[in-house]
N, C-alpha and C. Protein backbone atom coordinates (compact mmCIF):
# COMPACT_ATOMS: atom_id res chain seq x y z
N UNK A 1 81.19 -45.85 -132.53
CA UNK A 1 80.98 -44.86 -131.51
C UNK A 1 79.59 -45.05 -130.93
N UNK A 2 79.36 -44.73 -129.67
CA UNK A 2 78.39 -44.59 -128.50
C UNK A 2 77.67 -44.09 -128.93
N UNK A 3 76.26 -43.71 -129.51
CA UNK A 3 75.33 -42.96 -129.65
C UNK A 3 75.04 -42.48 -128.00
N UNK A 4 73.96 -41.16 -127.83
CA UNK A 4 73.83 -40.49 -126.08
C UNK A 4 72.69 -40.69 -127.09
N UNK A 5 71.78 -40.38 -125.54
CA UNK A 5 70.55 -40.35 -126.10
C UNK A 5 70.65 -38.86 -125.17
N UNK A 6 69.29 -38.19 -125.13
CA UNK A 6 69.37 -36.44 -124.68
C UNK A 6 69.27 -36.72 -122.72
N UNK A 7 68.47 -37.99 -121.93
CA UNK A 7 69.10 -38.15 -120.87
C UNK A 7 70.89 -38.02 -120.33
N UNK A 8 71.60 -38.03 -121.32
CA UNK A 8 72.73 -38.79 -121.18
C UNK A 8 73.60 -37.75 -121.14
N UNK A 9 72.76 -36.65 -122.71
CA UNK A 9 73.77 -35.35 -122.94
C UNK A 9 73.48 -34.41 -121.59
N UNK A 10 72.48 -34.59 -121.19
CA UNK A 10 71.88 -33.24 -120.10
C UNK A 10 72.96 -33.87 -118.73
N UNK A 11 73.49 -34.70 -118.67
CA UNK A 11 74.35 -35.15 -117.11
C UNK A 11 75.77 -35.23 -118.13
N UNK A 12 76.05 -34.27 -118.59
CA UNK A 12 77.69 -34.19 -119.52
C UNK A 12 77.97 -32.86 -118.21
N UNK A 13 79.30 -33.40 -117.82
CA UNK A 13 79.71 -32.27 -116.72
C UNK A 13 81.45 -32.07 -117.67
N UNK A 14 81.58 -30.95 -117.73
CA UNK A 14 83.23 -30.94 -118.55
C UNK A 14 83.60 -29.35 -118.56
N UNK A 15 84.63 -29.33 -118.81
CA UNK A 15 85.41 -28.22 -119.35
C UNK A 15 85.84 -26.95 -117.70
N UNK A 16 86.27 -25.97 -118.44
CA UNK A 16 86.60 -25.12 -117.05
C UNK A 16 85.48 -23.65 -117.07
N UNK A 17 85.89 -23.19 -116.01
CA UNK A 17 84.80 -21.82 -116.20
C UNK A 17 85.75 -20.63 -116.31
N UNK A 18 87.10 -20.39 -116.42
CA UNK A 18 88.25 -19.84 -117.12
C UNK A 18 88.50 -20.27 -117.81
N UNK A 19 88.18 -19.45 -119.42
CA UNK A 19 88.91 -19.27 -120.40
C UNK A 19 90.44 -19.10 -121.00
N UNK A 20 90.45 -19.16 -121.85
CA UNK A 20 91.83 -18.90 -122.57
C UNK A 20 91.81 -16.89 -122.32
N UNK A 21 90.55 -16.67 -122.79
CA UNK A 21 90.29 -14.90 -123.21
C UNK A 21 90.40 -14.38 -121.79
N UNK A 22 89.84 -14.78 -120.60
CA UNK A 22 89.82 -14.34 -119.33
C UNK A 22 91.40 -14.73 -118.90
N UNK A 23 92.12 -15.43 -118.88
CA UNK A 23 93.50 -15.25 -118.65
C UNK A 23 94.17 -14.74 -119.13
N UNK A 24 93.80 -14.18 -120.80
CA UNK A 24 94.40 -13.91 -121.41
C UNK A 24 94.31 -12.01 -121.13
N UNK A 25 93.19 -11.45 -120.69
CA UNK A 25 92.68 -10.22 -120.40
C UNK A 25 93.07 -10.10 -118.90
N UNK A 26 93.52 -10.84 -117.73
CA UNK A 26 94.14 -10.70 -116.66
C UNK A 26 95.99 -10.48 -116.63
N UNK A 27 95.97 -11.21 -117.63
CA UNK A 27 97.40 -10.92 -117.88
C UNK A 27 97.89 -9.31 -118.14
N UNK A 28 96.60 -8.94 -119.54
CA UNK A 28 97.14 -7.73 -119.62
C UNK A 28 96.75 -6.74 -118.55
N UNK A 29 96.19 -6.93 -117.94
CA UNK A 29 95.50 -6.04 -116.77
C UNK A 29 97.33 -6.05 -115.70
N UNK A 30 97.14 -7.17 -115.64
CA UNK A 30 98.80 -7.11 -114.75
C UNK A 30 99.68 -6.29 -115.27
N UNK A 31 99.60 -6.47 -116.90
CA UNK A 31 101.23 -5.88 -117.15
C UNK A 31 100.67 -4.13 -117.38
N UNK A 32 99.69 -4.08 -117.29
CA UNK A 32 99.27 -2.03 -117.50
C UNK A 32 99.67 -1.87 -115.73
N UNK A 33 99.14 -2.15 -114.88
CA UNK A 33 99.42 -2.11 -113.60
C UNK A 33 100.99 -2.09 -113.41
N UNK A 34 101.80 -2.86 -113.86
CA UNK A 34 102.88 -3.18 -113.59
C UNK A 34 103.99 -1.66 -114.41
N UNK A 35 103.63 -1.98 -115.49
CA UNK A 35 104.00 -0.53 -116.66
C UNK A 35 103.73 0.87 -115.63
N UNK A 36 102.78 0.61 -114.87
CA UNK A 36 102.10 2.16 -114.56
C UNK A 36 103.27 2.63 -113.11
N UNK A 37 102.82 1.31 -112.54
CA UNK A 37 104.08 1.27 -111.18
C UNK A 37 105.37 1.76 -111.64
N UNK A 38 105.63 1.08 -112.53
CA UNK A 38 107.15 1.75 -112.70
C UNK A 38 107.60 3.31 -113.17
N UNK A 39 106.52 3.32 -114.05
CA UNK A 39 106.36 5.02 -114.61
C UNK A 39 106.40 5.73 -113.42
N UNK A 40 105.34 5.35 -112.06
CA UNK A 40 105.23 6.50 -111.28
C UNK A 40 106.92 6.01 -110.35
N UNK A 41 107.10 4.68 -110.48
CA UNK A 41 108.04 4.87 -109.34
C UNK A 41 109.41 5.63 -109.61
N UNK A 42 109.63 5.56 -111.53
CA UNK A 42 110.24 6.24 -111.94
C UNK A 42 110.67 7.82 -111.93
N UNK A 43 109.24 8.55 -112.30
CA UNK A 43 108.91 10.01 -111.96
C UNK A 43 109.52 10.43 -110.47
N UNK A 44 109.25 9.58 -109.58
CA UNK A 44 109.25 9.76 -107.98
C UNK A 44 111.09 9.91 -107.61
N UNK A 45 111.59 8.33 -108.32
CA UNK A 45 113.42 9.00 -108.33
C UNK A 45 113.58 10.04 -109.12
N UNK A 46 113.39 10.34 -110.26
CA UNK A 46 113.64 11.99 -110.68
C UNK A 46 113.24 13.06 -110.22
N UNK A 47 112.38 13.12 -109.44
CA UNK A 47 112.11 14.20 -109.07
C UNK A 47 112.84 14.04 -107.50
N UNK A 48 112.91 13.22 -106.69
CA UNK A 48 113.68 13.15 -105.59
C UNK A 48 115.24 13.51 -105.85
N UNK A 49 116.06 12.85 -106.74
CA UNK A 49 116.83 13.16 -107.53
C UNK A 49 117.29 14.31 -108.11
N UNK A 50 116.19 15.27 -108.30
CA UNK A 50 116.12 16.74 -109.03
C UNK A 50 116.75 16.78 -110.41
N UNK A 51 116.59 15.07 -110.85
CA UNK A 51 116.66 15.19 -112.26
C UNK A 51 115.72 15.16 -113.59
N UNK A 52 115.33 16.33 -113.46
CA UNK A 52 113.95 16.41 -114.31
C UNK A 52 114.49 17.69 -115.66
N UNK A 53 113.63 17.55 -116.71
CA UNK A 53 114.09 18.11 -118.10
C UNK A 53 113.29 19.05 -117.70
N UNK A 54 113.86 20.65 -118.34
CA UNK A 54 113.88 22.16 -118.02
C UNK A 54 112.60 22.09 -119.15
N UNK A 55 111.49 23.19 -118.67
CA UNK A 55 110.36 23.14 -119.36
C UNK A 55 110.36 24.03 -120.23
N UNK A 56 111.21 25.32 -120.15
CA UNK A 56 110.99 26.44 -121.15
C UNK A 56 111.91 26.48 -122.09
């Protein structure tokens, strides 16, 4: 193997600037967003609907 000398290591260009953890924390950000949409879009046909559970 190649020995670098520290000129050699300082011009090393590599890797990405997205993570595994940052895609992995966008994802869940989508699916709470996505969960939430449906809850409200849900609420919105029941109550348009006038099928909602009696409170007393």
């Amino acid at each position: 193997m190649k020995s670098v000398d520290g000129f050699e290591l300082d011009s090393v260009v590599g890797g990405d600037s997205i993570s595994g953890t940052v895609i992995n924390a966008f994802t869940n950000v989508i699916k709470v967003l996505m969960d939430a949409g449906r809850s409200v879009g849900s609420a919105i046909r029941r109550v348009a609907e006038g099928n909602l559970c009696p409170l007393d």
